[in-house]
PDB file of N, CA and C in Angstrom:
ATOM      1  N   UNK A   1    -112.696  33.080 -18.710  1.00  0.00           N
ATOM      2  CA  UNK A   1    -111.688  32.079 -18.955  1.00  0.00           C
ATOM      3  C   UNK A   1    -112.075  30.802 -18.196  1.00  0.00           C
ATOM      4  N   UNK A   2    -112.114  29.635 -18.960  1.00  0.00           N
ATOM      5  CA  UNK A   2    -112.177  28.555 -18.062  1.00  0.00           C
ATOM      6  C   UNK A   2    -111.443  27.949 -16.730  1.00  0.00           C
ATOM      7  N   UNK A   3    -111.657  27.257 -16.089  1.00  0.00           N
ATOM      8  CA  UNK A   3    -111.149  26.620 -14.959  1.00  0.00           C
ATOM      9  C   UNK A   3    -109.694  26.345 -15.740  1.00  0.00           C
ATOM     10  N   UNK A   4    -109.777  25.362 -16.753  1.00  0.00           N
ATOM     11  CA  UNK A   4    -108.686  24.416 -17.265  1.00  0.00           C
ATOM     12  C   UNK A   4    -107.885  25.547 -18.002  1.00  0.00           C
ATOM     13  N   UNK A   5    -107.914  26.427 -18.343  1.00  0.00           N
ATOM     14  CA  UNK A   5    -106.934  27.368 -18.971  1.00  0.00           C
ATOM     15  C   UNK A   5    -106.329  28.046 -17.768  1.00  0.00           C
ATOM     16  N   UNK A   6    -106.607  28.707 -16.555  1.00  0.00           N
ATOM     17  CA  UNK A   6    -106.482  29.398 -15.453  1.00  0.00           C
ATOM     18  C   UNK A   6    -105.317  28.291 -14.796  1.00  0.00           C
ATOM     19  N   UNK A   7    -105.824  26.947 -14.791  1.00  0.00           N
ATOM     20  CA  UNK A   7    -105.184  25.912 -13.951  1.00  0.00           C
ATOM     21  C   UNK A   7    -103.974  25.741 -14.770  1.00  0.00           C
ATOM     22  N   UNK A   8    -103.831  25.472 -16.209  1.00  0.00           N
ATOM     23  CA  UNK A   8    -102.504  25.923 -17.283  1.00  0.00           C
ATOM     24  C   UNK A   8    -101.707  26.946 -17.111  1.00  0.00           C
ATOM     25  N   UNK A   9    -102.397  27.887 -16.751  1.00  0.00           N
ATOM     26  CA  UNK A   9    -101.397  29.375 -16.656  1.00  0.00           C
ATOM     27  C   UNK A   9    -100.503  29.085 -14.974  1.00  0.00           C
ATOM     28  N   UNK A  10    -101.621  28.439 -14.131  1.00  0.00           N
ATOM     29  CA  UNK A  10    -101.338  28.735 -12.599  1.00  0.00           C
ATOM     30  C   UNK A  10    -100.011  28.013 -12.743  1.00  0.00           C
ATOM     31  N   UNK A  11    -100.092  26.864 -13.353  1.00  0.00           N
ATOM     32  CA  UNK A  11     -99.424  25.415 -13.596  1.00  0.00           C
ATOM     33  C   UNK A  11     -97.820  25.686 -14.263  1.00  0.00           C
ATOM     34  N   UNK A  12     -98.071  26.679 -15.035  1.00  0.00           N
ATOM     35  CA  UNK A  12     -96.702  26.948 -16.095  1.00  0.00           C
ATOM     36  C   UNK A  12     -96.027  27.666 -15.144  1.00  0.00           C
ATOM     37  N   UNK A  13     -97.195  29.345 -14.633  1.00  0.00           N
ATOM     38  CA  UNK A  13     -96.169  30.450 -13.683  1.00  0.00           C
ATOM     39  C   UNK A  13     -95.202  29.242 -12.531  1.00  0.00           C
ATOM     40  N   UNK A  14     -95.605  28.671 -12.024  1.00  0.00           N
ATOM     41  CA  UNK A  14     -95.373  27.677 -11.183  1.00  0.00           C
ATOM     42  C   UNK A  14     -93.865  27.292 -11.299  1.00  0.00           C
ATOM     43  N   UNK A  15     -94.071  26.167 -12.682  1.00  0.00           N
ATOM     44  CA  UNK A  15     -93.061  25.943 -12.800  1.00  0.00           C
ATOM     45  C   UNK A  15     -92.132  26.805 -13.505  1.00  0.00           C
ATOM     46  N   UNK A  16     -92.182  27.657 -14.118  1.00  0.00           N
ATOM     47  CA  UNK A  16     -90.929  28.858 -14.624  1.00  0.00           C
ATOM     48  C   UNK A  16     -90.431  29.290 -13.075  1.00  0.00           C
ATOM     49  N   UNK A  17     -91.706  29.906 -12.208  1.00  0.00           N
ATOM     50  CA  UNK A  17     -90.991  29.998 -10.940  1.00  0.00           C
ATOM     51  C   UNK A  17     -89.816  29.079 -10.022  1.00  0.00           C
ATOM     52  N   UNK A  18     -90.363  28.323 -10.046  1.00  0.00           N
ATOM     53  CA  UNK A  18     -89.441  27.130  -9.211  1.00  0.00           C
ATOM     54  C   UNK A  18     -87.931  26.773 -10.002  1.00  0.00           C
ATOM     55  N   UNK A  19     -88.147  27.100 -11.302  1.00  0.00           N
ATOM     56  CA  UNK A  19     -86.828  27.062 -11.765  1.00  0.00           C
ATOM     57  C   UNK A  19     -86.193  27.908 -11.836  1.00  0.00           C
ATOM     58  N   UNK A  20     -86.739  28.799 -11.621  1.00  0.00           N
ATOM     59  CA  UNK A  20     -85.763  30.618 -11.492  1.00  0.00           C
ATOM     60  C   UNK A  20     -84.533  30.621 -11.267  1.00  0.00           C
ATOM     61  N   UNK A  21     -84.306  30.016  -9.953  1.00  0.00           N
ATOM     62  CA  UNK A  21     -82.726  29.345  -9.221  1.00  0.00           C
ATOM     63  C   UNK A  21     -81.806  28.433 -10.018  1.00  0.00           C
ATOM     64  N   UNK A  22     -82.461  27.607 -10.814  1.00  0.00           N
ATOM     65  CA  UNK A  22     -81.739  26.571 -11.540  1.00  0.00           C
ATOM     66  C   UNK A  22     -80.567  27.307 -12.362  1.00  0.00           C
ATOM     67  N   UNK A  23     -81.080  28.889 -12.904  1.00  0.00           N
ATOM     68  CA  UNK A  23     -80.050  29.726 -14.147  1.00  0.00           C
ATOM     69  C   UNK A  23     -79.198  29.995 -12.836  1.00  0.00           C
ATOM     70  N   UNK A  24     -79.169  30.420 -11.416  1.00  0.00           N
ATOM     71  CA  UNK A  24     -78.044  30.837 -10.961  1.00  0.00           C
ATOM     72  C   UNK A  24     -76.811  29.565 -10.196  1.00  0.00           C
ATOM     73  N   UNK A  25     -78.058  28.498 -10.533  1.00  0.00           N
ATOM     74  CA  UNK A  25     -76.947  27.556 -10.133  1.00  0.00           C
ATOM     75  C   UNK A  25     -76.184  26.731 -11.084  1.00  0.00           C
ATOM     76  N   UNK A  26     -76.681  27.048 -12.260  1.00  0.00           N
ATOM     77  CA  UNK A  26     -75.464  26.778 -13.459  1.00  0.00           C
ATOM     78  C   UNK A  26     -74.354  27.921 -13.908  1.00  0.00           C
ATOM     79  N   UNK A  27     -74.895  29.138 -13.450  1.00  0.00           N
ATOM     80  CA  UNK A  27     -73.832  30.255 -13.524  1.00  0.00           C
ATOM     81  C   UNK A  27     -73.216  29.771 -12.073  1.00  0.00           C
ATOM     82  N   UNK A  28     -73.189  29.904 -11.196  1.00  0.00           N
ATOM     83  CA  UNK A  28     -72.019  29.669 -10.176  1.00  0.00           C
ATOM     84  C   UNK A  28     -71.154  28.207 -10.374  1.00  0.00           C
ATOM     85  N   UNK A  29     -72.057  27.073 -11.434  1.00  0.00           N
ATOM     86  CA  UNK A  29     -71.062  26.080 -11.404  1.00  0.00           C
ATOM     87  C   UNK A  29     -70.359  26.406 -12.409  1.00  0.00           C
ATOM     88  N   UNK A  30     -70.504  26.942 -13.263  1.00  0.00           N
ATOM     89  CA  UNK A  30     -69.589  27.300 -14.585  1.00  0.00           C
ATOM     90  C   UNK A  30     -68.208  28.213 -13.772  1.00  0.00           C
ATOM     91  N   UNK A  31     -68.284  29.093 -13.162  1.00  0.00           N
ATOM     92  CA  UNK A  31     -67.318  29.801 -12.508  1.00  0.00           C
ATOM     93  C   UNK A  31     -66.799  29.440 -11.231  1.00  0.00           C
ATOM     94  N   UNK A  32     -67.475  27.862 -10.945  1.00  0.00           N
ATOM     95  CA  UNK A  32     -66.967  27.299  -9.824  1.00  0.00           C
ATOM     96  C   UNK A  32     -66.602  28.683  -8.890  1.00  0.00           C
ATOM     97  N   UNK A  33     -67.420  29.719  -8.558  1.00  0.00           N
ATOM     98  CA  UNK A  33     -67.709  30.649  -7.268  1.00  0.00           C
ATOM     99  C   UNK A  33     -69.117  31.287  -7.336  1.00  0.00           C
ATOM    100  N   UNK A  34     -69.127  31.658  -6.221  1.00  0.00           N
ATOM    101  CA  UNK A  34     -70.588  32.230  -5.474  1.00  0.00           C
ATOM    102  C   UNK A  34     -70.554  33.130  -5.312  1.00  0.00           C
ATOM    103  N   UNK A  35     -69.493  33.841  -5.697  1.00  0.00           N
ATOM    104  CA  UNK A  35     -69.461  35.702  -5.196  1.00  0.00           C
ATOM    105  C   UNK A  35     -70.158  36.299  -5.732  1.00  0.00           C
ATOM    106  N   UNK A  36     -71.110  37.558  -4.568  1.00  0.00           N
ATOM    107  CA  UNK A  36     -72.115  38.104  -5.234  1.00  0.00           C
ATOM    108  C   UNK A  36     -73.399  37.513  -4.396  1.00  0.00           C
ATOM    109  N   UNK A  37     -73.128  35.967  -4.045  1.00  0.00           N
ATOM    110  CA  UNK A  37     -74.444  35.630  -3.401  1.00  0.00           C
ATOM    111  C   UNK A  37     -74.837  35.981  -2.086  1.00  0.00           C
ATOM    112  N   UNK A  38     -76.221  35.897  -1.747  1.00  0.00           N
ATOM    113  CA  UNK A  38     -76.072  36.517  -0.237  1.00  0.00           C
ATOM    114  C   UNK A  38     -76.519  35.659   0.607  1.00  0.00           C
ATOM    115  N   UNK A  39     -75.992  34.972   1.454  1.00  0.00           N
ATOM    116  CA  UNK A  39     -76.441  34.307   2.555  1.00  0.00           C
ATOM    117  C   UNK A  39     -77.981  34.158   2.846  1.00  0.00           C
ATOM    118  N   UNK A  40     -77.878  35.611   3.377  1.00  0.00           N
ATOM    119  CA  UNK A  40     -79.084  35.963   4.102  1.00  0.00           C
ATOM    120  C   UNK A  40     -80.432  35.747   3.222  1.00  0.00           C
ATOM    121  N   UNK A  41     -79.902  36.151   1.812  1.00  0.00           N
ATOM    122  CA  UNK A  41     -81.228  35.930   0.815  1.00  0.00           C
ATOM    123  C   UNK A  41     -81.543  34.680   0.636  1.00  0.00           C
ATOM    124  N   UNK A  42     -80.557  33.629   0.497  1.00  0.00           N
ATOM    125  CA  UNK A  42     -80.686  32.242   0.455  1.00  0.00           C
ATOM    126  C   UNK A  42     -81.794  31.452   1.522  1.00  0.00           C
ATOM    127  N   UNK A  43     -81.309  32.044   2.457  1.00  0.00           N
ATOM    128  CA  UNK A  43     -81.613  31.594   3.957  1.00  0.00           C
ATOM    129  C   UNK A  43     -83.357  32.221   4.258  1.00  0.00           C
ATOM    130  N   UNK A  44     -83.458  33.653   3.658  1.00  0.00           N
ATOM    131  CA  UNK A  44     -84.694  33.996   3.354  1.00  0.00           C
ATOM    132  C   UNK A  44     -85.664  33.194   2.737  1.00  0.00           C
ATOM    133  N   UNK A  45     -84.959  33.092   1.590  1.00  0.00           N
ATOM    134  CA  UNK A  45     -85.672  32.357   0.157  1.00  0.00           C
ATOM    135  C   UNK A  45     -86.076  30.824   1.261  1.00  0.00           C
ATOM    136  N   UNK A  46     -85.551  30.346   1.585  1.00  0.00           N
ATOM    137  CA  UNK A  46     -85.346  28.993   1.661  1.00  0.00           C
ATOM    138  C   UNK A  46     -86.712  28.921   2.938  1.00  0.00           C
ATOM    139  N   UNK A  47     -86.700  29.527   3.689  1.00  0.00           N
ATOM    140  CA  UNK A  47     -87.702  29.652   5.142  1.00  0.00           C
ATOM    141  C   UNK A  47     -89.032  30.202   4.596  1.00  0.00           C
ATOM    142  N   UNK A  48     -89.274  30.961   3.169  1.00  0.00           N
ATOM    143  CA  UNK A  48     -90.001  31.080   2.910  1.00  0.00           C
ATOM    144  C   UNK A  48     -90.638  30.067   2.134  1.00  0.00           C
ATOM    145  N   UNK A  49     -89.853  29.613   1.859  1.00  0.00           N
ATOM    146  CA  UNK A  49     -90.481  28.542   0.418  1.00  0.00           C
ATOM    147  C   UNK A  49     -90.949  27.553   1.368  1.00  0.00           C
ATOM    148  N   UNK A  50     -90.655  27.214   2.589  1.00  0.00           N
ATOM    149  CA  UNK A  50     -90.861  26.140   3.300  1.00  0.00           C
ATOM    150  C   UNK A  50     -92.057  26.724   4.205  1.00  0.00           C
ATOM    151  N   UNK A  51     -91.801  27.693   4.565  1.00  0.00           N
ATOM    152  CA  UNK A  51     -93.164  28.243   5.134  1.00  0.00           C
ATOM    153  C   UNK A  51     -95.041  28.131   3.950  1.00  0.00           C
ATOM    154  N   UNK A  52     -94.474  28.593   3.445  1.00  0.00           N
ATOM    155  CA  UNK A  52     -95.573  28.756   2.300  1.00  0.00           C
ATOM    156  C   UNK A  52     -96.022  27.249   1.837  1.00  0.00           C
ATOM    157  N   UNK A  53     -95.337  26.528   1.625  1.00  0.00           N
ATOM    158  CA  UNK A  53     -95.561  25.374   1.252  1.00  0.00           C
ATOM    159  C   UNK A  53     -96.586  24.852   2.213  1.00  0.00           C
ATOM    160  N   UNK A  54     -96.253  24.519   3.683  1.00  0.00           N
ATOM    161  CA  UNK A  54     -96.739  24.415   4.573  1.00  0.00           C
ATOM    162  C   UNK A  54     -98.251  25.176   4.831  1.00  0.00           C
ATOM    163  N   UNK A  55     -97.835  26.207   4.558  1.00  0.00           N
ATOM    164  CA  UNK A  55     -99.420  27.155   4.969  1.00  0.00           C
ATOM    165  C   UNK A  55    -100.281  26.373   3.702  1.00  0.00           C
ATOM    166  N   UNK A  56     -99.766  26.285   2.335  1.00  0.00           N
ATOM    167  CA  UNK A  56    -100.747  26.067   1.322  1.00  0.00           C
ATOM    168  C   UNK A  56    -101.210  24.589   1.668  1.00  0.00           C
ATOM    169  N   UNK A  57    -100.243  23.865   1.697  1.00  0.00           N
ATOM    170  CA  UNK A  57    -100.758  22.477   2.345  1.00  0.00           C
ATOM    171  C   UNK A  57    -102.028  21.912   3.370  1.00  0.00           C
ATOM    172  N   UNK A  58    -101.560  23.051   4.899  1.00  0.00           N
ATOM    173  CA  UNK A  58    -102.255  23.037   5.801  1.00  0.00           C
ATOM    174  C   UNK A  58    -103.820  23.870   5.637  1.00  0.00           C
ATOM    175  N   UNK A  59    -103.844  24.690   4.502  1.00  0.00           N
ATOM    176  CA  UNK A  59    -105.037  25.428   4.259  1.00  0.00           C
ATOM    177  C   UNK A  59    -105.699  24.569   3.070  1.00  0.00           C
ATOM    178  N   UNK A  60    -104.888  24.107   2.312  1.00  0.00           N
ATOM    179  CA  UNK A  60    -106.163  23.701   1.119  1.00  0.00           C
ATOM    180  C   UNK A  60    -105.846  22.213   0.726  1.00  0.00           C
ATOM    181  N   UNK A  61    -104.833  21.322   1.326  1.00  0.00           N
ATOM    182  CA  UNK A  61    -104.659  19.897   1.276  1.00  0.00           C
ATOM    183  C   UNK A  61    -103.787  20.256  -0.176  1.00  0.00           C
ATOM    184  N   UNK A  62    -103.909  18.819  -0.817  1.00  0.00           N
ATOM    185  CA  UNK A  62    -103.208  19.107  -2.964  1.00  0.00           C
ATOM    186  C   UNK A  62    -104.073  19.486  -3.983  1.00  0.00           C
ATOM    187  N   UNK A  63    -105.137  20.817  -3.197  1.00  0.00           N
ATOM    188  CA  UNK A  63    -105.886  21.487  -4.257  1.00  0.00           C
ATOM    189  C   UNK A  63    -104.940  21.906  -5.422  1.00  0.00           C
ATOM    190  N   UNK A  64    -104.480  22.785  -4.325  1.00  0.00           N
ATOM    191  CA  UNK A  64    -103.484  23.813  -5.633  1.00  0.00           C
ATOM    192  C   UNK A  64    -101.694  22.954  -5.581  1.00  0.00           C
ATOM    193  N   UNK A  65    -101.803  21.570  -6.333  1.00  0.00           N
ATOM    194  CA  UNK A  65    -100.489  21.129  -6.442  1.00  0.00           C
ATOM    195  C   UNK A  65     -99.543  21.733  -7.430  1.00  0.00           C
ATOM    196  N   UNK A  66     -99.839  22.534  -8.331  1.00  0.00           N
ATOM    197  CA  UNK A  66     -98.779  23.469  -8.246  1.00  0.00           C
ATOM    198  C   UNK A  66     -97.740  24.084  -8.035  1.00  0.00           C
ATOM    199  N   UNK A  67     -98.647  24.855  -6.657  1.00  0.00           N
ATOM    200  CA  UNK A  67     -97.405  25.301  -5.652  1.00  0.00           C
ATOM    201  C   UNK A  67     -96.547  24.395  -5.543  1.00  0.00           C
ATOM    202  N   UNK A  68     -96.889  23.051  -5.189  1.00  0.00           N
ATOM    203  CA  UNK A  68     -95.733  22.235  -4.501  1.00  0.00           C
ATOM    204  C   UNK A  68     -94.654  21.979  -5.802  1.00  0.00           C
ATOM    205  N   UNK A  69     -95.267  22.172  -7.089  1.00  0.00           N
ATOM    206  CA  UNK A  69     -93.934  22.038  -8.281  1.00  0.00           C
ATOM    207  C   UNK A  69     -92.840  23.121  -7.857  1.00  0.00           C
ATOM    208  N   UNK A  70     -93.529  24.626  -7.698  1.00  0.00           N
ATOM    209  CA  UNK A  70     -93.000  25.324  -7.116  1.00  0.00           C
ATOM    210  C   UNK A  70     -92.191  26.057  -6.202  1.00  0.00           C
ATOM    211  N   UNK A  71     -92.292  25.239  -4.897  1.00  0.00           N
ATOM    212  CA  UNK A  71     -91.616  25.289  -3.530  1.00  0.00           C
ATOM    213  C   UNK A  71     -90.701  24.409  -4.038  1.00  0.00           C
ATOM    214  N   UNK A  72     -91.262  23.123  -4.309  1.00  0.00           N
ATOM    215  CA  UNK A  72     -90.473  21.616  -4.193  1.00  0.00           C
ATOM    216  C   UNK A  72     -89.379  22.005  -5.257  1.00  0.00           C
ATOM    217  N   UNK A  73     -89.008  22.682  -6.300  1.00  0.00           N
ATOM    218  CA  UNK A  73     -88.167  22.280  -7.353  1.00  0.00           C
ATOM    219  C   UNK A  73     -87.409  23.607  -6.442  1.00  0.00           C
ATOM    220  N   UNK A  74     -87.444  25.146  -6.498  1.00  0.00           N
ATOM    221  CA  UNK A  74     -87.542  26.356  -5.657  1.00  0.00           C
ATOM    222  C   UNK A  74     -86.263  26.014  -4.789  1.00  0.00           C
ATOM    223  N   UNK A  75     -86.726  25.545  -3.880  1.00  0.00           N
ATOM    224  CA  UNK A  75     -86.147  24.761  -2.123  1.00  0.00           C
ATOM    225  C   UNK A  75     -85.105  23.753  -2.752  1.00  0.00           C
ATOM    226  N   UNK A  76     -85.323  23.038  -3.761  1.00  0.00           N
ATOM    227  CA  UNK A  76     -84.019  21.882  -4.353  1.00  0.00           C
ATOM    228  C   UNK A  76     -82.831  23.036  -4.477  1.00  0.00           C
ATOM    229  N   UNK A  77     -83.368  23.948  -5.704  1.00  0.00           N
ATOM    230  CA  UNK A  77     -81.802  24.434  -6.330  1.00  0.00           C
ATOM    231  C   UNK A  77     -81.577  25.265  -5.042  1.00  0.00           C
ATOM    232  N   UNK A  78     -81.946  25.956  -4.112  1.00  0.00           N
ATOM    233  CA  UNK A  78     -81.548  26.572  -2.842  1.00  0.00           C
ATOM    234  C   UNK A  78     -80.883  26.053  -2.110  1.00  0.00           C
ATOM    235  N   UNK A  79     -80.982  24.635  -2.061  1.00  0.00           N
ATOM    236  CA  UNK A  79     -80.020  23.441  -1.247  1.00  0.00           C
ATOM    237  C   UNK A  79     -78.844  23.588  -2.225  1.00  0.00           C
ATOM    238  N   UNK A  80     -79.015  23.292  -3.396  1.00  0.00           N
ATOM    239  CA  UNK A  80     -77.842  23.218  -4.195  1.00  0.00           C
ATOM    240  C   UNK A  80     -76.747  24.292  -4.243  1.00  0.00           C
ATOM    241  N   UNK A  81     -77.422  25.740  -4.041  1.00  0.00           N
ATOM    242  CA  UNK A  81     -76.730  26.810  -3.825  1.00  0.00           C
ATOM    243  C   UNK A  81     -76.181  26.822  -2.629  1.00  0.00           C
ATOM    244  N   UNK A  82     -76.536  26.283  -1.198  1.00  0.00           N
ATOM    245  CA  UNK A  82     -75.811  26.170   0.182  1.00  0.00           C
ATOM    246  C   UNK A  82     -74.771  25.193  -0.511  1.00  0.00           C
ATOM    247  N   UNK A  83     -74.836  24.341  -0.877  1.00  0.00           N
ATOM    248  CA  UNK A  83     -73.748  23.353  -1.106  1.00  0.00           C
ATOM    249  C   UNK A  83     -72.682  23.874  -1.828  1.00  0.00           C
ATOM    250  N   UNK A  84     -72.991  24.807  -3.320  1.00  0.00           N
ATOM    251  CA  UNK A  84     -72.027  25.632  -4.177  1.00  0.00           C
ATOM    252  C   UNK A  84     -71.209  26.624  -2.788  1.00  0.00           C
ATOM    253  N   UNK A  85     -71.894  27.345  -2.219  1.00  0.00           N
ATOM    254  CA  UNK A  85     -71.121  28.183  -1.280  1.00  0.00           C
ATOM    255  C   UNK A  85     -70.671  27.543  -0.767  1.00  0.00           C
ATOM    256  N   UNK A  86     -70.604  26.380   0.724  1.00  0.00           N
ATOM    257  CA  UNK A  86     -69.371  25.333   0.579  1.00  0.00           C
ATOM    258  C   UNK A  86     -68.447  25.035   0.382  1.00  0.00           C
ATOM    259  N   UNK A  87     -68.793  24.520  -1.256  1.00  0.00           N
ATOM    260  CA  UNK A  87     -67.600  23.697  -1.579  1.00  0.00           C
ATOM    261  C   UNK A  87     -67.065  24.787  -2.776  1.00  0.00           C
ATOM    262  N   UNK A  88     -67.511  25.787  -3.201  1.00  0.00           N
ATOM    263  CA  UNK A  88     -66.358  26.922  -3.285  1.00  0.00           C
ATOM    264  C   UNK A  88     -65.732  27.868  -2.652  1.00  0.00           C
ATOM    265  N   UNK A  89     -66.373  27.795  -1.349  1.00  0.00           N
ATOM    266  CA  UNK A  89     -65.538  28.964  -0.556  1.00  0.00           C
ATOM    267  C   UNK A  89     -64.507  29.050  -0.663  1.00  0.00           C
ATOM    268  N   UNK A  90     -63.528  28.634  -1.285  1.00  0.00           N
ATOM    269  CA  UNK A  90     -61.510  28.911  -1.213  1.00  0.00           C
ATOM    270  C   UNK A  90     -61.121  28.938  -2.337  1.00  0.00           C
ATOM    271  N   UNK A  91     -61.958  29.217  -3.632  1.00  0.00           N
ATOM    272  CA  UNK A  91     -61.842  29.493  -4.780  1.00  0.00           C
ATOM    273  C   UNK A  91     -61.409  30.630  -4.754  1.00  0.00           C
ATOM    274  N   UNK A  92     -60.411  30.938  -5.631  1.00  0.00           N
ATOM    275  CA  UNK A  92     -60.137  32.124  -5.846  1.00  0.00           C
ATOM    276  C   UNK A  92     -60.984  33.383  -6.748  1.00  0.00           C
ATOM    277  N   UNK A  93     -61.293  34.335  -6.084  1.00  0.00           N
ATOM    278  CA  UNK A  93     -61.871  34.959  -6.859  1.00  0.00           C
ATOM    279  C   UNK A  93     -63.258  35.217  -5.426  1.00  0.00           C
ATOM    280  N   UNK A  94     -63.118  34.399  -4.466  1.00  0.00           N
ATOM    281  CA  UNK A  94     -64.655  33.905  -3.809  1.00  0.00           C
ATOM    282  C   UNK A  94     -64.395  34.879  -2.677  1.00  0.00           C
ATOM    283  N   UNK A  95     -63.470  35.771  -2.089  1.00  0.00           N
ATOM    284  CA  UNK A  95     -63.121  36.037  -1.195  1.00  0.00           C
ATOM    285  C   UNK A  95     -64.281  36.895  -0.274  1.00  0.00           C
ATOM    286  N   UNK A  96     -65.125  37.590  -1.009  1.00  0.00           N
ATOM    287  CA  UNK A  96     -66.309  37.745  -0.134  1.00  0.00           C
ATOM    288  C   UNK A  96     -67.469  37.092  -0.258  1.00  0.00           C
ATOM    289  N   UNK A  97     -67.487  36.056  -0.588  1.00  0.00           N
ATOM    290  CA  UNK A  97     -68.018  34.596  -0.137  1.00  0.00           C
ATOM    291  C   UNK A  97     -68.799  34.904   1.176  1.00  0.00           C
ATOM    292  N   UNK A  98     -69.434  33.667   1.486  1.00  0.00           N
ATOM    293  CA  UNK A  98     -69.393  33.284   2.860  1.00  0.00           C
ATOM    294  C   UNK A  98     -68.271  32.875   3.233  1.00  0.00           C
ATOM    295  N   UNK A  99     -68.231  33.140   4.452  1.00  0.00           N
ATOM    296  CA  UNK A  99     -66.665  32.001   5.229  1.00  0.00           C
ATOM    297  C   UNK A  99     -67.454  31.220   5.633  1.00  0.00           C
ATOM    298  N   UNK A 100     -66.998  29.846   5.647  1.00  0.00           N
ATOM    299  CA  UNK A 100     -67.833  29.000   7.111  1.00  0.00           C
ATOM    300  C   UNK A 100     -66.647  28.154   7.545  1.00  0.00           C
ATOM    301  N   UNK A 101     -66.701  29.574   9.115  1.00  0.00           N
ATOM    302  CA  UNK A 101     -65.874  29.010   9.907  1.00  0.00           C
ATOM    303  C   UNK A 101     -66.976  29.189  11.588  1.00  0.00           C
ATOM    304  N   UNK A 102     -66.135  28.274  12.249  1.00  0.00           N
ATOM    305  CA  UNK A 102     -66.747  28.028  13.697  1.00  0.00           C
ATOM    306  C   UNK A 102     -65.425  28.396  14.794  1.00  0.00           C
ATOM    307  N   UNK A 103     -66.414  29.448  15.507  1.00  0.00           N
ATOM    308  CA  UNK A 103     -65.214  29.951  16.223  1.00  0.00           C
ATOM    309  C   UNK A 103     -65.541  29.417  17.762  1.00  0.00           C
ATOM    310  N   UNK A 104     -64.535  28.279  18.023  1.00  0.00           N
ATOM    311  CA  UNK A 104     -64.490  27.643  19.622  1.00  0.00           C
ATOM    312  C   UNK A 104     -63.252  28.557  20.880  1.00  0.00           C
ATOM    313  N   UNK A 105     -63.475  29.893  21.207  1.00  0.00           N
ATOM    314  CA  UNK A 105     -62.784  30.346  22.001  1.00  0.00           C
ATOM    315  C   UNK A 105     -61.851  30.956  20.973  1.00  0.00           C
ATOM    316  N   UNK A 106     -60.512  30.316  21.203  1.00  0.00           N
ATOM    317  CA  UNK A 106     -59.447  31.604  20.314  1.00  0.00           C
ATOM    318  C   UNK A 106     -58.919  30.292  18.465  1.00  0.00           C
ATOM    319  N   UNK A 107     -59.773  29.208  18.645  1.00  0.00           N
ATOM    320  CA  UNK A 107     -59.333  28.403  17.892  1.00  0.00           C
ATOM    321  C   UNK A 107     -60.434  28.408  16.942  1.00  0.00           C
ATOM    322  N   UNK A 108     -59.899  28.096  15.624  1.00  0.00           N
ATOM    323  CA  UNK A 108     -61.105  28.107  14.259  1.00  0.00           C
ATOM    324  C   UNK A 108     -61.029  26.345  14.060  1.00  0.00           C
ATOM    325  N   UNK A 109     -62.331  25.930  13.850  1.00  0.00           N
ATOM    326  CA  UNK A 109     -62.593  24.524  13.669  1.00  0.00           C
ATOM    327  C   UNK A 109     -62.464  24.442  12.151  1.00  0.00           C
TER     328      UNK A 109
END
């Protein structure tokens, strides 16, 4: 297989990847809630995509720019999903949600 067909395939997986997130962040805006989502996976997803980015960067410069369609679009809708959890947490229906609350002694901020 040639270079330029390999670099097409690398190029497409790429971007189908990076949009993966985009289908769950139009399903949580349609139902205006996040229930079901997990913090921790978000927070995973998100340290990884930023890690990796970084390693590919720091190892091969914008050989393989790609990836960065990948991370870069990836890491967007992941922001967008911290923000959906947010600003639906008090939706009804959201109740095992995240909470985001801050606990200062016996008082909630």
């Amino acid at each position: 297989m040639s270079d330029t067909v390999i670099y097409i395939i690398g190029t497409l997986g790429n971007i189908l990847f990076g949009f993966k997130s985009l289908f769950q962040v139009i399903e949580c805006y349609k139902k205006k809630s996040t229930k079901g989502l997990s913090l921790g996976m978000l927070l995973a997803d998100f340290g990884g995509n930023v890690a990796c980015a970084y390693f590919i960067f720091a190892t091969t410069g914008f050989k393989l720019f790609p990836q960065y369609i990948n991370y870069g679009f990836a890491t967007l809708w992941l922001i967008v999903l911290f923000i959906q959890m947010f600003k639906y947490r008090h939706n009804k229906g959201d109740t095992d949600g995240v909470q985001f609350t801050l606990r200062v002694g016996r008082d909630r901020i």
